[in-house]
Protein backbone atom coordinates (compact mmCIF):
# COMPACT_ATOMS: atom_id res chain seq x y z
CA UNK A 1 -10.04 -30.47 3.22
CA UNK A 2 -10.12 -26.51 3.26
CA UNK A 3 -12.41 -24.00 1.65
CA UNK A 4 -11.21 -20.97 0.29
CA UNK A 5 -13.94 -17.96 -0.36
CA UNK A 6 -12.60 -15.41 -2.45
CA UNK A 7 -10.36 -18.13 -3.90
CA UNK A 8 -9.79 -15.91 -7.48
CA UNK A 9 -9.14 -13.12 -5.80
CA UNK A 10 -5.81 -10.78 -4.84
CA UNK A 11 -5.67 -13.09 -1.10
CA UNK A 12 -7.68 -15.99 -2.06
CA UNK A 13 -5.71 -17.01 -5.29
CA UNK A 14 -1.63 -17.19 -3.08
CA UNK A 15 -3.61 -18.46 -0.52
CA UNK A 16 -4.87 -21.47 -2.74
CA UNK A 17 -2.03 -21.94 -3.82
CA UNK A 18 0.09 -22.10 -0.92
CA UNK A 19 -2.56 -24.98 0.78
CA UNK A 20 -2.50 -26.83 -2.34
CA UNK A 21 1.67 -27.33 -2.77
CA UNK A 22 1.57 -27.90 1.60
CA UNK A 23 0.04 -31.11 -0.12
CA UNK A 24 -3.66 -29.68 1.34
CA UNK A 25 -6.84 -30.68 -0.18
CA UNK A 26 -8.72 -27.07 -1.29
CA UNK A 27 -12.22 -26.25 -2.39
CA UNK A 28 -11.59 -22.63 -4.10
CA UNK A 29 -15.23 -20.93 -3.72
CA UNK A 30 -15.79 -18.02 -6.43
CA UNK A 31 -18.95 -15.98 -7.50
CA UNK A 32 -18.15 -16.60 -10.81
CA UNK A 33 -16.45 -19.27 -13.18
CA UNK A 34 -12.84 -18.99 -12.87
CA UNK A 35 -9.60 -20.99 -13.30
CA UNK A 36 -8.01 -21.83 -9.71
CA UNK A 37 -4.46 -22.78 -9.19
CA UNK A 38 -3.57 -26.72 -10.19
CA UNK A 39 -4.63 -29.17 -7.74
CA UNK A 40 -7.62 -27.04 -6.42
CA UNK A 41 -11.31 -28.44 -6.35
CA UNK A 42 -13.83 -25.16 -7.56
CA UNK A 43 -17.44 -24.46 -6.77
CA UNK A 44 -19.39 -21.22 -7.92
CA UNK A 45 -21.19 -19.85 -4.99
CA UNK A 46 -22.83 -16.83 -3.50
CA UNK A 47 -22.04 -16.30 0.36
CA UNK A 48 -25.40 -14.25 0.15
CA UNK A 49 -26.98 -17.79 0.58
CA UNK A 50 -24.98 -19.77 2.64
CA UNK A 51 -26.73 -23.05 2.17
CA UNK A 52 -25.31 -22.73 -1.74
CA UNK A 53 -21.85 -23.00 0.51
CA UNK A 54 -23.07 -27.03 1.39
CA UNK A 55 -21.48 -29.09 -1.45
CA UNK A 56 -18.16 -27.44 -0.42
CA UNK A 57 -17.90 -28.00 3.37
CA UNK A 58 -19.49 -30.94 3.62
CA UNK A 59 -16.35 -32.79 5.15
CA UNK A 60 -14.07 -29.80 5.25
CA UNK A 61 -12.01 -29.00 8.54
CA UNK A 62 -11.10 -25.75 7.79
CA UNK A 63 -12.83 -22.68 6.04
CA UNK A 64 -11.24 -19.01 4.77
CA UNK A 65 -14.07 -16.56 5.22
CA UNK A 66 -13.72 -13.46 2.89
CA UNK A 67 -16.94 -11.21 2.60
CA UNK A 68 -17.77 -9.80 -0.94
CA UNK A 69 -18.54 -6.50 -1.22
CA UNK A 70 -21.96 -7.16 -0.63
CA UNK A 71 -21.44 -8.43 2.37
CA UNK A 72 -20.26 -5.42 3.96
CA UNK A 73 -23.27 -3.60 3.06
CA UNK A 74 -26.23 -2.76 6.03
CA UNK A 75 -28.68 -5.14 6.67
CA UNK A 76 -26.50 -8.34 5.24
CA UNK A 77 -26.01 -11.30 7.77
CA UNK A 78 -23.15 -13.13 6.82
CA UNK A 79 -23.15 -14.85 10.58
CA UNK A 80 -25.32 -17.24 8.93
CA UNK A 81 -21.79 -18.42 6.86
CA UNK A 82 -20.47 -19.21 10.25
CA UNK A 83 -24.06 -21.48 11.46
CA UNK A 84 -23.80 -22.90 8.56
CA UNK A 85 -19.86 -24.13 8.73
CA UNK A 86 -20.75 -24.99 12.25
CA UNK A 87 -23.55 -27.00 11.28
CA UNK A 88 -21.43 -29.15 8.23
CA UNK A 89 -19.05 -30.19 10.82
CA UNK A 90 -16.07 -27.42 10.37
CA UNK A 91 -13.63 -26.84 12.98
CA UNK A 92 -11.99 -24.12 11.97
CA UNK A 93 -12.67 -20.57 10.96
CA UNK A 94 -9.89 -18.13 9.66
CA UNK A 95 -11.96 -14.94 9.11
CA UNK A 96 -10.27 -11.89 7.07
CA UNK A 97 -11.70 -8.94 8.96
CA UNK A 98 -10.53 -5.21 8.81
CA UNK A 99 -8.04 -3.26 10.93
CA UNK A 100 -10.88 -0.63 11.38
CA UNK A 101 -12.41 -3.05 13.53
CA UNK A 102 -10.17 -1.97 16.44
CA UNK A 103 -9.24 1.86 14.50
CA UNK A 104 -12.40 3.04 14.10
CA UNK A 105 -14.90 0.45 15.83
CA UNK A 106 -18.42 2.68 15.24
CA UNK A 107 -17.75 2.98 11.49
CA UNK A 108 -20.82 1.69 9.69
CA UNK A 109 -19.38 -1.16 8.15
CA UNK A 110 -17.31 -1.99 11.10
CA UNK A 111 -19.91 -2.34 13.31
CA UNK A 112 -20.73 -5.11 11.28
CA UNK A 113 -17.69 -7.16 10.99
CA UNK A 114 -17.20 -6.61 15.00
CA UNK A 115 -20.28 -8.11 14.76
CA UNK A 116 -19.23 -11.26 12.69
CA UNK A 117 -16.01 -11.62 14.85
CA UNK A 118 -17.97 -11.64 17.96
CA UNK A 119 -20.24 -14.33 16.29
CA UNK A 120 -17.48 -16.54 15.80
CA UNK A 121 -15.61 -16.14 18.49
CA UNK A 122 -18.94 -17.29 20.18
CA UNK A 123 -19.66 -20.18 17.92
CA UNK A 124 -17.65 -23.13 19.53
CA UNK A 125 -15.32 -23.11 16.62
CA UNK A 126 -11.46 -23.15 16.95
CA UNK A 127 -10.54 -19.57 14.64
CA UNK A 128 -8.33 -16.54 14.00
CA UNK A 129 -8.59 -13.10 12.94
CA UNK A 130 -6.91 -11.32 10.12
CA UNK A 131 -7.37 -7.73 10.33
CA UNK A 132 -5.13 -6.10 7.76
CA UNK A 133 -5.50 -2.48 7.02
CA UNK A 134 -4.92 -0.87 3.15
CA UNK A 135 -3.94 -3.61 0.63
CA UNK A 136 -0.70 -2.60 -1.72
CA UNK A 137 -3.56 -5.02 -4.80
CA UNK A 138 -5.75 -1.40 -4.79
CA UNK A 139 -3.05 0.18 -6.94
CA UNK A 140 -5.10 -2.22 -9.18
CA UNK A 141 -7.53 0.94 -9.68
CA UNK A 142 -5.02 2.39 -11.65
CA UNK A 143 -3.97 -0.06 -13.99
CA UNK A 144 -6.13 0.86 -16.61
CA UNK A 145 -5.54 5.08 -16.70
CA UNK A 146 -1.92 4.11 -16.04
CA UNK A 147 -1.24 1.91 -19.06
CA UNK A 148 -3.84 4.19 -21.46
CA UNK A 149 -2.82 7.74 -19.91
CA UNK A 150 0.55 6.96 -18.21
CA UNK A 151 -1.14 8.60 -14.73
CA UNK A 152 -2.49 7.82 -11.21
CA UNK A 153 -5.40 9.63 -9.86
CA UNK A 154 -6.34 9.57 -6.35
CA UNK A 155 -7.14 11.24 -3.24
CA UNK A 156 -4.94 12.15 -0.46
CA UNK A 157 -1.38 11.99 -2.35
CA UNK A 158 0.36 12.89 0.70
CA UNK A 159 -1.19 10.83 3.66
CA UNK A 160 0.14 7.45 3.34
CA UNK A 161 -0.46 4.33 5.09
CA UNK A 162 1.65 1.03 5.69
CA UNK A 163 -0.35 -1.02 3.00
CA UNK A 164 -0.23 -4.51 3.02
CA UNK A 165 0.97 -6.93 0.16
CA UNK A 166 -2.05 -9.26 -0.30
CA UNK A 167 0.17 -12.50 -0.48
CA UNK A 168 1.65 -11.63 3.14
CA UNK A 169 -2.22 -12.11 4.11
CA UNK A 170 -2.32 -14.98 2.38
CA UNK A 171 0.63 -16.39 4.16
CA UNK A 172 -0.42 -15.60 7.54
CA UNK A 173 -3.94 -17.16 6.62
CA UNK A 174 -2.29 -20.25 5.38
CA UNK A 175 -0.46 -20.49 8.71
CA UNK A 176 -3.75 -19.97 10.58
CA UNK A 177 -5.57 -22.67 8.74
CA UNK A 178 -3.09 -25.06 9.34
CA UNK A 179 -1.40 -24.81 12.69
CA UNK A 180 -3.46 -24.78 15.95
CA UNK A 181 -1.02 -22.26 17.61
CA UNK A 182 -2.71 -19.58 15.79
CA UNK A 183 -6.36 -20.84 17.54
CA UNK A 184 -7.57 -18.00 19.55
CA UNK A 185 -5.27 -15.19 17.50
CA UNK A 186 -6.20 -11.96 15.96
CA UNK A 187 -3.31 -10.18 14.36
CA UNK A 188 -3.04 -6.70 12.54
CA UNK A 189 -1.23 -7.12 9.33
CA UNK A 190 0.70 -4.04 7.48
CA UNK A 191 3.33 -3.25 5.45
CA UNK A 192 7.07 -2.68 6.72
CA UNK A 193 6.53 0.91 6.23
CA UNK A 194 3.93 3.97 5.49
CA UNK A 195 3.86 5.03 1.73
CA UNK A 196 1.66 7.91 -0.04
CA UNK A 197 0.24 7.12 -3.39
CA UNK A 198 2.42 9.83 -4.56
CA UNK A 199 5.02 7.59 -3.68
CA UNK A 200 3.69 4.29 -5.00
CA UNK A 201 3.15 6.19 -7.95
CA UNK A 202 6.99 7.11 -7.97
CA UNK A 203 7.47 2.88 -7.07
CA UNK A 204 5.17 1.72 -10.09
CA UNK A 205 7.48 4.26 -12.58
CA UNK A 206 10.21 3.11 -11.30
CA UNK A 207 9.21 -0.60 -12.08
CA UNK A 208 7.97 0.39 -15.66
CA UNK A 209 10.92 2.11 -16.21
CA UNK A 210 8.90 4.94 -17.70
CA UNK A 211 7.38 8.50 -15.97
CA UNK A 212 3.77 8.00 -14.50
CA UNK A 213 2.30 11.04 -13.33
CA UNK A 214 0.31 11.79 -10.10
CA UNK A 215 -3.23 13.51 -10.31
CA UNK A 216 -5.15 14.55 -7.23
CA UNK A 217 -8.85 13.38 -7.25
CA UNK A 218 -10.98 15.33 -4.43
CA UNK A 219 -12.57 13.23 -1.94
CA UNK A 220 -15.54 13.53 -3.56
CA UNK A 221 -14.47 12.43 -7.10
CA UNK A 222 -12.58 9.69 -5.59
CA UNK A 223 -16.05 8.68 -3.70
CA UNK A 224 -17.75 8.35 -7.02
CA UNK A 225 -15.15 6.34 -8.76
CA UNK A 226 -15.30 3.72 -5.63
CA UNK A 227 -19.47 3.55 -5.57
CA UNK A 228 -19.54 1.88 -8.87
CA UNK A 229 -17.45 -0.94 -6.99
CA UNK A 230 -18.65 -1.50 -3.75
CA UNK A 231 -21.20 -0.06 -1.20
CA UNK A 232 -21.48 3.80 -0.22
CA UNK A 233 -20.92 3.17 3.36
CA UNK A 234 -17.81 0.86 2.75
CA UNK A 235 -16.47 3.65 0.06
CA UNK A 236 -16.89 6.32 2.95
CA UNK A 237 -15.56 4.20 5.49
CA UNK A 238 -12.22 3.87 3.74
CA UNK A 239 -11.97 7.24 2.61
CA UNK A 240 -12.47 8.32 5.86
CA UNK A 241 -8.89 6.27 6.78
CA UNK A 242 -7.20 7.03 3.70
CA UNK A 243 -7.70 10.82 4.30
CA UNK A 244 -7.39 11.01 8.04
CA UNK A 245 -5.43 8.12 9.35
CA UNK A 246 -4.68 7.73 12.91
CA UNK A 247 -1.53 7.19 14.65
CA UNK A 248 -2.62 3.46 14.98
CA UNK A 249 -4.00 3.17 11.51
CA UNK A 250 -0.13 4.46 10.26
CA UNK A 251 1.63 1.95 12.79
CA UNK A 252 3.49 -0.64 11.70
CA UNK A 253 2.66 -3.98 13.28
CA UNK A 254 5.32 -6.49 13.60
CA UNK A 255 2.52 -9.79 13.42
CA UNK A 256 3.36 -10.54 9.70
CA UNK A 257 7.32 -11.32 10.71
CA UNK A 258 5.85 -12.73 14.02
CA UNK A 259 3.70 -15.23 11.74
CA UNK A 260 5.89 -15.63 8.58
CA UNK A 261 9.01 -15.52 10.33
CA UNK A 262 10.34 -12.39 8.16
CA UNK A 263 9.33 -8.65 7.82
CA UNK A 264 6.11 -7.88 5.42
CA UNK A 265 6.86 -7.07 1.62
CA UNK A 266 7.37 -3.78 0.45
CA UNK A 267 5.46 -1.85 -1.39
CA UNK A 268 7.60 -1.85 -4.50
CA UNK A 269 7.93 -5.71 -4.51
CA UNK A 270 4.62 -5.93 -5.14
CA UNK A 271 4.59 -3.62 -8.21
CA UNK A 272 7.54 -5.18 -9.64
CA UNK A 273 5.39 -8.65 -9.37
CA UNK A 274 2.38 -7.23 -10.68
CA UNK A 275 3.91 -4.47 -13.17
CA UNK A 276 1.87 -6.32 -16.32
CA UNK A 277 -0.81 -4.92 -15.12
CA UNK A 278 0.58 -1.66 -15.70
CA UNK A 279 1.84 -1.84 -19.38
């Protein structure tokens, strides 16, 4: 049996899915109630407490370790996630970390998820890495003035980054989970190229068939907008990448087609697969 955190979410939903039709037993872990793809087990917990995380790897081999918001924030220990797998008998971790980790190590939340990947790389577990860097699923944040105001505001319209299409990191997490070659493995996951959100703009148009205009939010509005989501220090921390990425942070790394066996997923497939949330 594996458990899935963040099973409703943008990874943890194709991820769920993708154990479940490999003919895998899955316990899908949410904060909330939610429906989980067919075949999935479901348990409401909150990784704040990791005992509430018993019932569901109690007999598991295998866990998917996504951090809520929450998580991310100073003076949260979500180690204890890892004890506590340890301590139910799991053998292996797949933990979804942060490209930052590696781009910009003394960032305050990455200090913290170094942190968690030192922990279990120390905990006698077999595990792997994910460290992907901007998801292609936070065009999500402008669903709603899209479809209401037919327009995109954000910061930085011109610096672009290779996002990632969430169901590639679901992919390479299902491969991690389920074959041992990947024990020991931390891989950087991007897109197959760098894109602006001026451009994604232009790709989420193009798949609505209809003119969506671009709107430049300052840093500061942006900052605002993000707060009333998830923790000041992880809003700064990713502003500070989206506005100022480094040569490594705009790299494209080739460990999604060395996983999957074929190059990452553009940009624009994503918003043609996800373009109801834009009408």
């Amino acid at each position: 049996m594996i458990v899935v955190t963040g099973a409703t979410g943008n990874v943890g939903r194709p991820l769920t899915r993708a154990l479940t039709e490999a003919g895998e037993e899955v316990t899908a872990v949410s904060r909330h109630p939610a429906a989980v793809p067919d075949g999935a087990r479901h348990l409401v917990a909150d990784l704040a407490g990791p005992a509430g995380l018993g019932p569901a790897l109690d007999g598991a081999k295998a866990l998917f370790l996504l951090l809520s918001g929450d998580l991310h924030a100073s003076g949260a220990d979500p180690a204890g996630i890892i004890a506590e797998a340890a301590a139910r008998g799991v053998r292996r971790v797949v933990l979804l970390s942060t490209q930052g980790v590696v781009t910009r190590p003394f960032g305050t939340t990455r200090i913290g998820m170094r942190a968690l990947e030192d922990t279990l790389r120390e905990s006698g577990l077999e595990w792997a890495v994910l460290r992907p860097g901007g998801f292609a699923s936070n065009a999500l944040w402008w669903a709603e003035s899209v479809r209401t105001r037919q327009v995109v505001a954000a910061p930085f319209g011109d610096t672009g980054v290779p996002v990632v299409d969430p169901a590639d990191i679901a992919g390479v997490a299902a491969a991690c989970l389920l074959e041992e070659r990947h024990t020991g493995a931390a891989y950087e996951l991007t897109g197959p190229e760098v894109i602006t959100p001026r451009e994604q703009t232009e790709a989420i148009a193009a798949t609505l068939g209809s003119p969506v205009r671009f709107h430049e939010l300052t840093r500061e509005e942006a900052r605002a907008a993000m707060t009333r989501n998830m923790p000041a220090e992880l809003a700064d921390d990713t502003l500070d990448i989206l506005g100022s990425p480094s040569p490594a942070e705009q790299r494209v790394s080739p460990d999604v087609e060395r996983v999957l066996g074929r190059a990452p997923r553009p940009f624009a497939d994503w918003a043609a697969r996800n373009a109801d949330a834009f009408r």
